[in-house]
C-alpha atoms as a PDB file:
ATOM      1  CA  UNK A   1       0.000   0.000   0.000  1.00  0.00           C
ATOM      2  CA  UNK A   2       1.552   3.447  -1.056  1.00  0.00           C
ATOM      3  CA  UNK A   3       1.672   5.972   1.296  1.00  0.00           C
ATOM      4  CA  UNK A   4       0.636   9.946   0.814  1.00  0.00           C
ATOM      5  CA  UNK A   5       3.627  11.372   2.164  1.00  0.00           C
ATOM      6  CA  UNK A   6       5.828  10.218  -0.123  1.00  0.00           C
ATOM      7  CA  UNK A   7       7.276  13.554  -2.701  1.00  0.00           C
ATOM      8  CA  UNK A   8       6.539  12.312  -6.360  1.00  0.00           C
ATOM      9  CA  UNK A   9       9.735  11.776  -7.638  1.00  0.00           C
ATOM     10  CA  UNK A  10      11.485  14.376  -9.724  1.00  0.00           C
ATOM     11  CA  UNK A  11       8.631  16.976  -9.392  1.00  0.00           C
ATOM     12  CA  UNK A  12       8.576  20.212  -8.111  1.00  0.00           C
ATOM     13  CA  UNK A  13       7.335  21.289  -4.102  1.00  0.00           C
ATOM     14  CA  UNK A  14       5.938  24.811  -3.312  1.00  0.00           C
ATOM     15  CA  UNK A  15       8.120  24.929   0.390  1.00  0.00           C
ATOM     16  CA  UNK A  16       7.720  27.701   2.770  1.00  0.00           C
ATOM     17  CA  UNK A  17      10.379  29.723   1.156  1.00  0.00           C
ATOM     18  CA  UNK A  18       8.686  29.733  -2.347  1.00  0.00           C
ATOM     19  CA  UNK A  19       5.518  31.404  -0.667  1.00  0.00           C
ATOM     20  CA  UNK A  20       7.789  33.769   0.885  1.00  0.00           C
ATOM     21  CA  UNK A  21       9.644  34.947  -2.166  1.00  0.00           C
ATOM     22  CA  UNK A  22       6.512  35.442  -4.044  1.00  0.00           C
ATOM     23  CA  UNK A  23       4.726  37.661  -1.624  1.00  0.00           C
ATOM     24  CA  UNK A  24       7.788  39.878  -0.938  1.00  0.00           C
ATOM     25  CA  UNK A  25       8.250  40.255  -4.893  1.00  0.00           C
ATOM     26  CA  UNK A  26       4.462  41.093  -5.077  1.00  0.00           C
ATOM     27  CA  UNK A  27       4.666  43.642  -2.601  1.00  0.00           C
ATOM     28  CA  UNK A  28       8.171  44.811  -4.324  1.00  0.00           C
ATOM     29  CA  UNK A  29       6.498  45.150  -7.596  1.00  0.00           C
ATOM     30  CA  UNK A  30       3.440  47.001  -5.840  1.00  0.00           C
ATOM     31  CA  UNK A  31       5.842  49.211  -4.110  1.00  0.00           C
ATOM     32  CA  UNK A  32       7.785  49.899  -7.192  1.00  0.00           C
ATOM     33  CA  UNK A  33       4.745  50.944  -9.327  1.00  0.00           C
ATOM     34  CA  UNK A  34       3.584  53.069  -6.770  1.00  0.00           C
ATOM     35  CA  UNK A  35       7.093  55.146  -6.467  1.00  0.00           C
ATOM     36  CA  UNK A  36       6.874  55.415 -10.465  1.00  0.00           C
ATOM     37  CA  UNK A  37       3.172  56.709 -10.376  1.00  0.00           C
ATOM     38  CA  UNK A  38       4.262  59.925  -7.769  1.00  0.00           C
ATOM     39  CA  UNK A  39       7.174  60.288  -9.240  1.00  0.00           C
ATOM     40  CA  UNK A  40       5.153  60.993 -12.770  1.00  0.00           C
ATOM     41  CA  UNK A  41       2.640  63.003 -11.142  1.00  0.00           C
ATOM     42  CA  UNK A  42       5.057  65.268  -9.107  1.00  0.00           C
ATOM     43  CA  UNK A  43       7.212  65.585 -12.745  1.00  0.00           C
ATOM     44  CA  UNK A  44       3.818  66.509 -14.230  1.00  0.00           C
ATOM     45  CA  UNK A  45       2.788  68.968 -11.578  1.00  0.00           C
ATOM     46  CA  UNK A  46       4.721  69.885  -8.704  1.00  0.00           C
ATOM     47  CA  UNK A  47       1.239  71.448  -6.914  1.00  0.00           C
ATOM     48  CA  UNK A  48       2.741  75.177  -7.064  1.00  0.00           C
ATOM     49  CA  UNK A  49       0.036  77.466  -8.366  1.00  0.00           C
ATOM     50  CA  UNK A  50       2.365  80.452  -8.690  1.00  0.00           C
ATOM     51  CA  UNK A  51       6.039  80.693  -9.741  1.00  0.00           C
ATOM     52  CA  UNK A  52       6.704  82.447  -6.490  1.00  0.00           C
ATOM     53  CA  UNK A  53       4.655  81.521  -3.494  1.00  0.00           C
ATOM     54  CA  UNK A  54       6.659  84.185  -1.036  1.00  0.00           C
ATOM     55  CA  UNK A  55       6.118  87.246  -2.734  1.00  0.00           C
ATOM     56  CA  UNK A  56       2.684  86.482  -3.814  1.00  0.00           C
ATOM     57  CA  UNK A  57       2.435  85.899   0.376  1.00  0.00           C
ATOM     58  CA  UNK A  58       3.850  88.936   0.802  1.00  0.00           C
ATOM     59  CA  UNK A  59       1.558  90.823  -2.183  1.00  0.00           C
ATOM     60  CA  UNK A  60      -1.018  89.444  -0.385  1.00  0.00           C
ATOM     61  CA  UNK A  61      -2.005  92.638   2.348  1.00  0.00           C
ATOM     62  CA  UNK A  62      -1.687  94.882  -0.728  1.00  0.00           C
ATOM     63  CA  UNK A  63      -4.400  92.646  -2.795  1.00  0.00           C
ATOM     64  CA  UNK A  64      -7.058  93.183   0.079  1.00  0.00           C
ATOM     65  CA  UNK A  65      -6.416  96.687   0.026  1.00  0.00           C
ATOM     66  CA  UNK A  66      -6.542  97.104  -3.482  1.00  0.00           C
ATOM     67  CA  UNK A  67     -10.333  94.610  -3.101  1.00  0.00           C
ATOM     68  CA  UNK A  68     -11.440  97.076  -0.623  1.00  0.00           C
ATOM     69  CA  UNK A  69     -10.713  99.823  -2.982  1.00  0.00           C
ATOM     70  CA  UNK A  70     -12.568  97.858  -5.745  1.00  0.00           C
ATOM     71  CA  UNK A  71     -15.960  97.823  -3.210  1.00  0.00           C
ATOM     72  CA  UNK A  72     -15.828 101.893  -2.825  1.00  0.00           C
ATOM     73  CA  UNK A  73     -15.133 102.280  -5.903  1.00  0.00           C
ATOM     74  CA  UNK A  74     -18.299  99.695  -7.032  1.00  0.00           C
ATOM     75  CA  UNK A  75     -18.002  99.765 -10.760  1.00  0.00           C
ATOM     76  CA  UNK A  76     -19.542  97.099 -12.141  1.00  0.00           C
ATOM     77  CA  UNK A  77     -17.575  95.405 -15.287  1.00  0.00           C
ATOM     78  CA  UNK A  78     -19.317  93.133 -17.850  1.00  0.00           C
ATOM     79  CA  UNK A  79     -17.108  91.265 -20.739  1.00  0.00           C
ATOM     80  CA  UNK A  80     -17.943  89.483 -23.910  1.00  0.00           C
ATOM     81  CA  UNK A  81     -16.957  88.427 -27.172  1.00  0.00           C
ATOM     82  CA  UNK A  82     -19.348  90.069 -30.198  1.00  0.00           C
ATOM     83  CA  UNK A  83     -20.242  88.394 -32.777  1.00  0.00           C
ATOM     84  CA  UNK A  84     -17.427  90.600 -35.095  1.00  0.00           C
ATOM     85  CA  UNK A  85     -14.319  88.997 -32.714  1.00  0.00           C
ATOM     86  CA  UNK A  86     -13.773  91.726 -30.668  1.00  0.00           C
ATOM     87  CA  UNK A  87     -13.703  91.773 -27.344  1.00  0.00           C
ATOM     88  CA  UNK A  88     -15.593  94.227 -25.433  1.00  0.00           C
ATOM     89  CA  UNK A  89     -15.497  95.105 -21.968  1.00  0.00           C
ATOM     90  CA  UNK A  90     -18.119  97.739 -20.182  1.00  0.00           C
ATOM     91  CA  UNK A  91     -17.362  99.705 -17.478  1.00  0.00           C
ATOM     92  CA  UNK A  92     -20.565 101.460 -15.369  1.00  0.00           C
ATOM     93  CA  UNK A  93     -19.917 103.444 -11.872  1.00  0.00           C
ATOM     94  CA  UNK A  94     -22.633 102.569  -9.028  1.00  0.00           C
ATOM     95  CA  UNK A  95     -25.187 105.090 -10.911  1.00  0.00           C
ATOM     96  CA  UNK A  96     -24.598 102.995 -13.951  1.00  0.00           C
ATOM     97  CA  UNK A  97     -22.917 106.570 -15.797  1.00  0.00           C
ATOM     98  CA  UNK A  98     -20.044 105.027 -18.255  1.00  0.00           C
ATOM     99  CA  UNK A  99     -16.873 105.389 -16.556  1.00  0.00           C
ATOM    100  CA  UNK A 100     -13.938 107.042 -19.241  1.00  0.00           C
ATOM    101  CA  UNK A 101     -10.537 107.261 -19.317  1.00  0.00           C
ATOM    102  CA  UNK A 102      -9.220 103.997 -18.369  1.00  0.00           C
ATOM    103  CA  UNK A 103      -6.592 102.017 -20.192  1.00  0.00           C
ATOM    104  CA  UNK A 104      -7.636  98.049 -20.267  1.00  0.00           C
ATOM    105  CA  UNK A 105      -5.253  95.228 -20.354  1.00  0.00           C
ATOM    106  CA  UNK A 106      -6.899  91.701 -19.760  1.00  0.00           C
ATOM    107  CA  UNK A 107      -4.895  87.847 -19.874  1.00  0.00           C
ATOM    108  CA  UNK A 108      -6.483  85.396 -21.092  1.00  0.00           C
ATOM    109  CA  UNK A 109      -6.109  81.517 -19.570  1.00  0.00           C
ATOM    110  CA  UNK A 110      -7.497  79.061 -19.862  1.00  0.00           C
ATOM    111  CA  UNK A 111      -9.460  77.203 -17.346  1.00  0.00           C
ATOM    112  CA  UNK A 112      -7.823  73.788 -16.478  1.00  0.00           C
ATOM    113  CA  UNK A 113      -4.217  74.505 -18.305  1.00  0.00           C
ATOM    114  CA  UNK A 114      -1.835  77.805 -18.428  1.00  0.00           C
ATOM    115  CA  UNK A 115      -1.147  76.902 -22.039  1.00  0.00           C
ATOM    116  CA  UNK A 116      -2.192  79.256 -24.688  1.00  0.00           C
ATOM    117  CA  UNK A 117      -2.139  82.301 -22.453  1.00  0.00           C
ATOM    118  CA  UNK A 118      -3.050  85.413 -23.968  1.00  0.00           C
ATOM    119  CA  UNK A 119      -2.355  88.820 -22.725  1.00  0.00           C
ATOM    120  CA  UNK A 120      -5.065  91.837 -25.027  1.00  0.00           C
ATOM    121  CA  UNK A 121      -4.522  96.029 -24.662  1.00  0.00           C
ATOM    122  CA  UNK A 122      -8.270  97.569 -24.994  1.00  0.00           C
ATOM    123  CA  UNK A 123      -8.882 100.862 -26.913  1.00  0.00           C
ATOM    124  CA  UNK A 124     -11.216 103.296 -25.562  1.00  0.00           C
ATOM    125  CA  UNK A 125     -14.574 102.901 -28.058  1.00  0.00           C
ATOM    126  CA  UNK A 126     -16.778 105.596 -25.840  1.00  0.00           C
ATOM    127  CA  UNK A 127     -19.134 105.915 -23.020  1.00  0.00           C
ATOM    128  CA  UNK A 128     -17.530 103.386 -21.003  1.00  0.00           C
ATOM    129  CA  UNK A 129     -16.790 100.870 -23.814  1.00  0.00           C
ATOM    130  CA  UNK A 130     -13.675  98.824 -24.323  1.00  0.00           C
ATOM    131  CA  UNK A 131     -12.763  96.533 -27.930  1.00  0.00           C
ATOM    132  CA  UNK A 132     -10.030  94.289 -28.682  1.00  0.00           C
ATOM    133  CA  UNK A 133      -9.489  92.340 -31.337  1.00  0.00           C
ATOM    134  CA  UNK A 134      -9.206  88.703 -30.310  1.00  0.00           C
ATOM    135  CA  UNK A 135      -6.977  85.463 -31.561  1.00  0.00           C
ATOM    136  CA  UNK A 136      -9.260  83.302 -29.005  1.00  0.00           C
ATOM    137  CA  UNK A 137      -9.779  79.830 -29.791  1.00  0.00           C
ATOM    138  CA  UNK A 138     -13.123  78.038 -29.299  1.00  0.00           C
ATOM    139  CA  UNK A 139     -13.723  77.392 -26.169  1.00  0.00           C
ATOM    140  CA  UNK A 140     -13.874  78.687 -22.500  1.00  0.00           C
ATOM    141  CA  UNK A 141     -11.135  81.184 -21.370  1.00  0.00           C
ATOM    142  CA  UNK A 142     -10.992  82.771 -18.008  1.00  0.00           C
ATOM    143  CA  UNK A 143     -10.412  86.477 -18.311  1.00  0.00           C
ATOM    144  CA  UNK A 144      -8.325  88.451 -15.951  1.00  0.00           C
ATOM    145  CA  UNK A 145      -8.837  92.407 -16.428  1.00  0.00           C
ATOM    146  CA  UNK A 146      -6.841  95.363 -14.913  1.00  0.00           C
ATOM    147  CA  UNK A 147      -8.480  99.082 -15.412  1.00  0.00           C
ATOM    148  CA  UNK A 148      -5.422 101.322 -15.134  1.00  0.00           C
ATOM    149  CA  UNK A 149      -7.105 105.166 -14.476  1.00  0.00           C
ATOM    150  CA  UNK A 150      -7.561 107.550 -12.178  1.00  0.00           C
ATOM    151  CA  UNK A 151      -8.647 105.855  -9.516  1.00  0.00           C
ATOM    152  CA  UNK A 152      -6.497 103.265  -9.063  1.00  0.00           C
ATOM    153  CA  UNK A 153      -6.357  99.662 -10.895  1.00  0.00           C
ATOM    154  CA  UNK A 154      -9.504  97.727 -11.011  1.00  0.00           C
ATOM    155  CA  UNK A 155      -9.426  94.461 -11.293  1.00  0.00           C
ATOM    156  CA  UNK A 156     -12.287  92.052 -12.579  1.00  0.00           C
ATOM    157  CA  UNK A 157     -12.107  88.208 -13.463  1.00  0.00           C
ATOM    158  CA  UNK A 158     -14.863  86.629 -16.454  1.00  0.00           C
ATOM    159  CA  UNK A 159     -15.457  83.249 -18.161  1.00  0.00           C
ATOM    160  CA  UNK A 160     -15.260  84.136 -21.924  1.00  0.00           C
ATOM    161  CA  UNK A 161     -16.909  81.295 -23.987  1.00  0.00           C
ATOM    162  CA  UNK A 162     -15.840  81.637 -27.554  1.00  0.00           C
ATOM    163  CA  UNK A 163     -17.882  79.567 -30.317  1.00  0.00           C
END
């Protein structure tokens, strides 16, 4: 009668070690995959918004002055594209008379990239109206507006949609 015990002879036996060495080179191979997947996404983006995080920190008592200004001041600022290509930014003071006299420069981003950035110097068209002609692209771009004048810079941010 044979017994069960016996190892068939000449074949191969998963031992103790063999389990070992294939869990550690699983976990190795997890491991490894995971150090090339951060090391991708830090080489892709390092999580800085801006170029140079201390000044902007340091900019940043003179931007809520400069918003508090903006509130006083409370123009309101509406932006499109016309159907011509030109941009066209209005500018109306809290009575809603056209405010004059102010020399527009806008960027243009867009929203999920800062490829194809696009900075645009507005000419004066009358009675508060602003036109630029426009290279835009189809799609959404995020418009970032300063109105140099008088009274200070005014800043106002709008979502341009172009067809």
């Amino acid at each position: 009668m044979p017994t069960t015990d016996a190892a068939p002879a000449g074949g191969f036996r998963i031992t103790g070690w063999h389990v070992l060495a294939g869990v550690t080179l699983f976990f190795l191979i997890v491991i490894a995959v995971d150090v090339l997947f951060i090391v991708k996404a830090y080489e892709s983006f390092s999580g800085q918004i801006v170029k140079n995080p201390y000044e902007a920190g340091l900019a940043f008592n003179q931007r809520l002055q400069d918003q508090k200004h903006q509130v006083e001041l409370g123009w309101r600022v509406d932006a499109g594209l016309e159907e011509t290509g030109e941009l066209v930014i209005r500018v109306q003071d809290r009575g809603g008379a056209p405010v004059t006299g102010l020399s527009p420069t806008a960027v243009f981003e867009r929203p999920a990239t800062d490829r194809g950035r696009l900075e645009l110097v507005f000419r004066e068209a009358g009675d508060g109206v602003y036109r630029a002609r426009t290279p835009l692209g189809a799609g959404a771009w995020d418009m970032t507006a300063v109105l140099d004048g008088p009274a200070g810079p005014f800043r106002a941010q709008r979502r341009i949609t172009a067809p």
